[in-house]
Protein backbone atom coordinates (compact mmCIF):
# COMPACT_ATOMS: atom_id res chain seq x y z
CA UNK A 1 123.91 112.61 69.98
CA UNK A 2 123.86 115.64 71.68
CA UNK A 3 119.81 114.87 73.19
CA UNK A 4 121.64 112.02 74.82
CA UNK A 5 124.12 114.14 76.11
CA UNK A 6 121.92 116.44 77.55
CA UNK A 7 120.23 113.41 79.03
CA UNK A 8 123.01 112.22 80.50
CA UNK A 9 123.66 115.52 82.26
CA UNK A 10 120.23 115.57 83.71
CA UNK A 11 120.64 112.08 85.10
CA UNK A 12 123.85 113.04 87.32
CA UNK A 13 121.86 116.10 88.21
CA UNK A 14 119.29 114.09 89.82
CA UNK A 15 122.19 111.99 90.98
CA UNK A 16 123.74 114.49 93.32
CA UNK A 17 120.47 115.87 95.10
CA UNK A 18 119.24 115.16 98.33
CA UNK A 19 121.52 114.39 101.60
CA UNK A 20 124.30 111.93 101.44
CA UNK A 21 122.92 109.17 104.05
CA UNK A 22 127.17 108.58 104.64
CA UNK A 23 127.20 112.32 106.19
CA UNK A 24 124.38 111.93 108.18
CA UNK A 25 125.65 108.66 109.94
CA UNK A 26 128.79 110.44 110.86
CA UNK A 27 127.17 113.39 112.26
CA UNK A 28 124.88 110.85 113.85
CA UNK A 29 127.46 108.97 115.18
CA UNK A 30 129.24 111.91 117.24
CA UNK A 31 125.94 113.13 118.50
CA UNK A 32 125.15 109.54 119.86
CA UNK A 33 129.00 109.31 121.31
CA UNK A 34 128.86 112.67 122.50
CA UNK A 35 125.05 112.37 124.46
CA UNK A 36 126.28 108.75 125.72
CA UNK A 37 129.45 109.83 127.50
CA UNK A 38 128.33 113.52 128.31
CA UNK A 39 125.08 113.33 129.73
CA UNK A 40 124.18 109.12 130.13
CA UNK A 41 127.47 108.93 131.68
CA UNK A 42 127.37 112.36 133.46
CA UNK A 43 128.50 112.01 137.38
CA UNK A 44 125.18 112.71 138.57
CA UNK A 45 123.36 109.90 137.46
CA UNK A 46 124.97 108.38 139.77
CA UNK A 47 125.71 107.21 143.59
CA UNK A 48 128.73 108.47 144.61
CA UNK A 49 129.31 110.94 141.66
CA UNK A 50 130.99 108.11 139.28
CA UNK A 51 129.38 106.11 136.56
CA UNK A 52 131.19 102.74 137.72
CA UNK A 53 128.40 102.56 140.82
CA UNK A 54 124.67 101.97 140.64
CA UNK A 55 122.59 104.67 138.43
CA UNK A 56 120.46 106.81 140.66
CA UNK A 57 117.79 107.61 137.48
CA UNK A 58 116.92 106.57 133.82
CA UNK A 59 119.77 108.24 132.37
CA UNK A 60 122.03 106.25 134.29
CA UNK A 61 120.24 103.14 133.74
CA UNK A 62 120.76 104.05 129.84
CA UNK A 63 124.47 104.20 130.10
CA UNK A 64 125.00 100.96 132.23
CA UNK A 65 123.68 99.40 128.79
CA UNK A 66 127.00 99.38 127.31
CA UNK A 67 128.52 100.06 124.26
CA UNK A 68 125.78 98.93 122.10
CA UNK A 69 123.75 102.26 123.51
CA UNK A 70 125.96 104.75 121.51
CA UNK A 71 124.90 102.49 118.16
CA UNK A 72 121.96 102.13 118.38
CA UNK A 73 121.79 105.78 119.23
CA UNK A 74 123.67 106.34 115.94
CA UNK A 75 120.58 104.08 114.25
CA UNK A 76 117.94 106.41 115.64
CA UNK A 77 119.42 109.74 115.31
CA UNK A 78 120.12 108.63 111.61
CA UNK A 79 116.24 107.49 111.53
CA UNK A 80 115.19 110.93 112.58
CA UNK A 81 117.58 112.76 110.60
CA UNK A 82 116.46 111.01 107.34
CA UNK A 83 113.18 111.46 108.06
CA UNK A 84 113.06 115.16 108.35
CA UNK A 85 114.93 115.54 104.79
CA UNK A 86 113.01 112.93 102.96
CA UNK A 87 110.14 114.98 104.76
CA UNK A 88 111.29 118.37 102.58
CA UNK A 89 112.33 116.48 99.70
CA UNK A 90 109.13 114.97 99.14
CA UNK A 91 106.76 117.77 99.77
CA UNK A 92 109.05 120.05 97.45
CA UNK A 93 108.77 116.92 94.69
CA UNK A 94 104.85 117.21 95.34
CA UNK A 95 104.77 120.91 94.19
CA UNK A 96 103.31 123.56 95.85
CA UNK A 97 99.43 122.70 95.39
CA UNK A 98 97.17 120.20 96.19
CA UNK A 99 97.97 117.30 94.00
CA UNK A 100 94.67 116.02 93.15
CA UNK A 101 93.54 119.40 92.68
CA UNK A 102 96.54 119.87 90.11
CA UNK A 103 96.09 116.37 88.48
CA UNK A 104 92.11 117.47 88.06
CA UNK A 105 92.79 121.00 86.88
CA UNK A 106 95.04 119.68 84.10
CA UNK A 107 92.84 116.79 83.03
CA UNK A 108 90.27 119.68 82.38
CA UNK A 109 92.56 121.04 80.47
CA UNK A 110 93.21 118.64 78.09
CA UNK A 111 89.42 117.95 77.74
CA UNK A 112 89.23 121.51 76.11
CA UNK A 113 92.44 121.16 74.31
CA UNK A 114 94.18 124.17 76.52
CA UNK A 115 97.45 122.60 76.43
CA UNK A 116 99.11 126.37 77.13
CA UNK A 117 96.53 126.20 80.19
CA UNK A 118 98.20 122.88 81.31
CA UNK A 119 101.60 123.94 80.97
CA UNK A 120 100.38 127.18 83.12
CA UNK A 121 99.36 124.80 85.69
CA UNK A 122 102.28 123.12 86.09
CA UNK A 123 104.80 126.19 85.98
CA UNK A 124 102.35 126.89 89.22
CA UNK A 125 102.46 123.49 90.83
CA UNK A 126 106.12 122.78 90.20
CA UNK A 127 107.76 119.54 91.80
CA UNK A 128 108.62 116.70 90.26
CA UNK A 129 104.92 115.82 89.08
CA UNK A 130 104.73 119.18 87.67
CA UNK A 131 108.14 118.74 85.88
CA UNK A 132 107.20 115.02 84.46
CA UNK A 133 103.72 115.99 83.33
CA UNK A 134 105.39 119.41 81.19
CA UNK A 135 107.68 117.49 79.59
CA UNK A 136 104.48 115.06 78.43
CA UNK A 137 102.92 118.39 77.82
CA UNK A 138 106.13 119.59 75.61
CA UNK A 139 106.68 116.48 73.95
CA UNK A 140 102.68 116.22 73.39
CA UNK A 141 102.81 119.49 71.23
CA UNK A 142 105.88 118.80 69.17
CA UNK A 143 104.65 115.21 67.56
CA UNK A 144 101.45 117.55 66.45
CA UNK A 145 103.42 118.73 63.64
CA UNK A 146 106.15 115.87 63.65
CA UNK A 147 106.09 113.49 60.29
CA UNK A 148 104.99 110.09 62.32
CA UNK A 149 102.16 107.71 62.14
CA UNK A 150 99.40 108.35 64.79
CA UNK A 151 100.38 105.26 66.85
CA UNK A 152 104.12 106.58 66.84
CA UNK A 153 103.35 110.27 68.09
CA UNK A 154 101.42 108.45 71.09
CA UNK A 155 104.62 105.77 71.85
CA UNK A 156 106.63 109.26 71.92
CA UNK A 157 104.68 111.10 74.10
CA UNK A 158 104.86 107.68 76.64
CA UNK A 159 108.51 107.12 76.16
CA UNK A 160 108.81 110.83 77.29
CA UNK A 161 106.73 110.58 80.43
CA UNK A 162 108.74 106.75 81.24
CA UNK A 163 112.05 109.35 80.95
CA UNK A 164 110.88 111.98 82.86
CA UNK A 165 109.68 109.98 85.61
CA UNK A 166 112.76 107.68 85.60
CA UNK A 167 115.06 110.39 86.06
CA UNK A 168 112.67 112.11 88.93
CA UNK A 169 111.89 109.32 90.64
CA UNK A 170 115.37 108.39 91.80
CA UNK A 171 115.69 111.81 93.89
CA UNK A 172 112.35 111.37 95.94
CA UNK A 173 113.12 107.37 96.84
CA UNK A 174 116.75 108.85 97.76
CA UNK A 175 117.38 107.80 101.69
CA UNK A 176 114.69 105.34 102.07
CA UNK A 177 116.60 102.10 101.47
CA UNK A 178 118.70 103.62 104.30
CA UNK A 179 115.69 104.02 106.51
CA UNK A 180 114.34 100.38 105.73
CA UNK A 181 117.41 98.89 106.61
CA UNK A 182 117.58 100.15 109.72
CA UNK A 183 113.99 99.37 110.89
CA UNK A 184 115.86 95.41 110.89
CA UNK A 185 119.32 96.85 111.63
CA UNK A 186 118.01 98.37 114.80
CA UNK A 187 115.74 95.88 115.91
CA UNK A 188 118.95 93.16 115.74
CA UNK A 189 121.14 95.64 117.31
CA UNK A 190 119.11 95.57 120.55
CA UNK A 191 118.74 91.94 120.18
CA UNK A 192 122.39 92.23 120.43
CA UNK A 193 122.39 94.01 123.16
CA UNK A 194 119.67 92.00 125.48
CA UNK A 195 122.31 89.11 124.70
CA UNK A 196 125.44 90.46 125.76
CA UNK A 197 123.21 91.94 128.75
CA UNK A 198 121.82 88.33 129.65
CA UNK A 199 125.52 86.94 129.45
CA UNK A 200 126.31 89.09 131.90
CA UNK A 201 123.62 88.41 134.15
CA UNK A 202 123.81 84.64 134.11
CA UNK A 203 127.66 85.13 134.57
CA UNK A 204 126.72 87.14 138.36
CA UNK A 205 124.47 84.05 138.83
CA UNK A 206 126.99 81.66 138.33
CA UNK A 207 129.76 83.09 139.90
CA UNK A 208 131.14 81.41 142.77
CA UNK A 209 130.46 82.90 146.46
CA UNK A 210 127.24 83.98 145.74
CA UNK A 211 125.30 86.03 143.94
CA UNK A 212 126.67 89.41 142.29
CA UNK A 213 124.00 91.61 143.22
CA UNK A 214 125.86 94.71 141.61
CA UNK A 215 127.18 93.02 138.39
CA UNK A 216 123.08 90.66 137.95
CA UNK A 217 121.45 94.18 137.78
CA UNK A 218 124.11 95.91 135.53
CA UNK A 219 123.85 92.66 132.81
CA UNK A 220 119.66 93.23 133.26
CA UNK A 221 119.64 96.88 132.55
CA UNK A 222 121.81 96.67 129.96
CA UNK A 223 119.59 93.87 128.53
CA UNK A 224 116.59 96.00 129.06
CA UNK A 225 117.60 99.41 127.80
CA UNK A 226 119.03 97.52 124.75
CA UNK A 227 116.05 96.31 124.02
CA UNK A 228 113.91 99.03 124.40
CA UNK A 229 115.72 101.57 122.28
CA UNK A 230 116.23 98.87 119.65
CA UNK A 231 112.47 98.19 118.96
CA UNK A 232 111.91 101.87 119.73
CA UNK A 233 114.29 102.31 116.39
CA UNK A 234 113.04 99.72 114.31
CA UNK A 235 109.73 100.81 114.85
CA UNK A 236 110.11 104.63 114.07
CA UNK A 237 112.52 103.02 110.99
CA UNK A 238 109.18 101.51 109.55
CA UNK A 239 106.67 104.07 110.11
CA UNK A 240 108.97 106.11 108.21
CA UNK A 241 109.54 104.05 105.47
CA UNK A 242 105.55 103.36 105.54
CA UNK A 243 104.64 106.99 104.97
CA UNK A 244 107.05 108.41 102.64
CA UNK A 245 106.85 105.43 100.67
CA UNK A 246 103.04 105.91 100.74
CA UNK A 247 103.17 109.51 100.01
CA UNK A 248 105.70 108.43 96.79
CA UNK A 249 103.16 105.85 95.45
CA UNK A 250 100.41 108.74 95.35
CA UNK A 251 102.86 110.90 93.25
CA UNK A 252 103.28 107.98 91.10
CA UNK A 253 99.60 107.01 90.57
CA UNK A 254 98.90 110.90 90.17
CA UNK A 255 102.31 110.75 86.70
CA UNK A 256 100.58 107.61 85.73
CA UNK A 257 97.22 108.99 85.24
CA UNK A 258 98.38 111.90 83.78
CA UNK A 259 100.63 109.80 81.38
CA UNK A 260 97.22 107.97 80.43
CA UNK A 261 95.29 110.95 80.06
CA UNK A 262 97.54 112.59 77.61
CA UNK A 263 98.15 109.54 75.20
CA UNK A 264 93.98 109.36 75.48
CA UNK A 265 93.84 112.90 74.75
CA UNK A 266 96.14 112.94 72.06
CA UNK A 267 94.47 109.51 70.44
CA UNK A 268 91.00 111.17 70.35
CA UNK A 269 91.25 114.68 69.41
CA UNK A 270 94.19 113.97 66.53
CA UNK A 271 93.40 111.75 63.28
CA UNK A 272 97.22 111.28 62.79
């Protein structure tokens, strides 16, 4: 009873690490407000000094893409943002080593039966890795004197690493659902925008007493910038996702081998 308490209390540990994602999205949110009226909508972007004529640059251009700008703003700043923790998060999960250095070095280990070695190793690497592989390590050592059947001690020592893992895993993934939902949110959001920015334009067309020059080429930039920023977003969204979700999958392969190597270990060198 009280293992699983302590259990417990390790989960909602793991629980409360990392960023909250809602945070970011607000602070994201003013930022995007904040650069879309300060400095897209600044006076001098503009002919005559005011942001209701024709934009003068690319700025300007920017802000005569409407209210959808500032969102999709949001989407990318929160991209970025996200990024640069998971960035941190990860590498400090990965340890301080080189991980296939680390995952070698221990495997030597266990060849020679130097578990102290091993756990030496990992008090060095630390990270998440580091922390699942000790607890194998820990749990490894106490079934050598525990009053099991061989084929018990090694289900132990893998229902250990399963544990350790499932309650590390949960703080490196942390943020990237956020991330992959943008890389579709943002792409739709400019899709949004190119619409509302095409409405417009083949409203000037069709109004009556010719054509609108100024209000055609306000409904095409805003269908243009709108567009741009959007795939820009959803683009950045999945490269992100790509590479920290690659660089999680490597951690994972690296716990999984080790998990392997010390039930193979343990299964060779013990009788029971």
């Amino acid at each position: 009873m009280e293992a699983q308490k302590v259990k417990q209390a390790k989960r909602e540990g793991k629980k409360s690490r990392g960023v909250n994602a809602l945070v970011v999205i607000v602070i994201a949110l003013i930022l995007a407000e904040s650069f879309y009226f300060l400095v897209l909508g600044n006076g001098q972007h503009f002919e005559g000094g005011s942001n209701a004529n024709h934009p003068t640059d690319m700025l300007g251009t920017m802000f005569k893409g409407g209210f959808v700008v500032p969102i999709i703003l949001t989407l990318l700043l929160t991209v970025v943002i996200l990024s640069v923790e998971r960035f941190f998060a990860i590498s400090k999960a990965k340890g301080k080593g080189n991980l296939i250095n680390y995952v070698y070095d221990v495997k030597a280990c266990l060849k020679k039966g130097d578990i102290a070695g091993a756990e030496a190793l990992c008090a060095k690497q630390k990270g998440s890795v580091a922390a699942i592989v000790d607890a194998g390590l820990k749990k490894y050592k106490e079934m050598e004197t525990a009053p099991l059947s061989k084929e018990q001690k090694i289900e132990e020592i893998k229902a250990e690493i399963e544990e350790a893992t499932a309650l590390e895993l949960p703080s490196m993934q942390q943020n990237l659902p956020i991330i992959a939902t943008i890389s579709t949110l943002g792409t739709l959001m400019g899709l949004f925008g190119t619409v509302l920015g095409m409405i417009r334009s083949f409203a000037a067309l069709g109004s009556g007493g010719g054509v609108d020059s100024t209000a055609l080429s306000v409904g095409i930039s805003e269908a243009l910038v709108n567009t741009a920023t959007g795939i820009a977003t959803g683009a950045l969204a999945i490269i992100s996702y790509s590479f920290f979700s690659g660089k999680i999958d490597n951690m994972t392969y690296a716990i999984d081998e080790m998990g392997f190597a010390l039930t193979q270990t343990y299964a060779e060198t013990h009788e029971k």
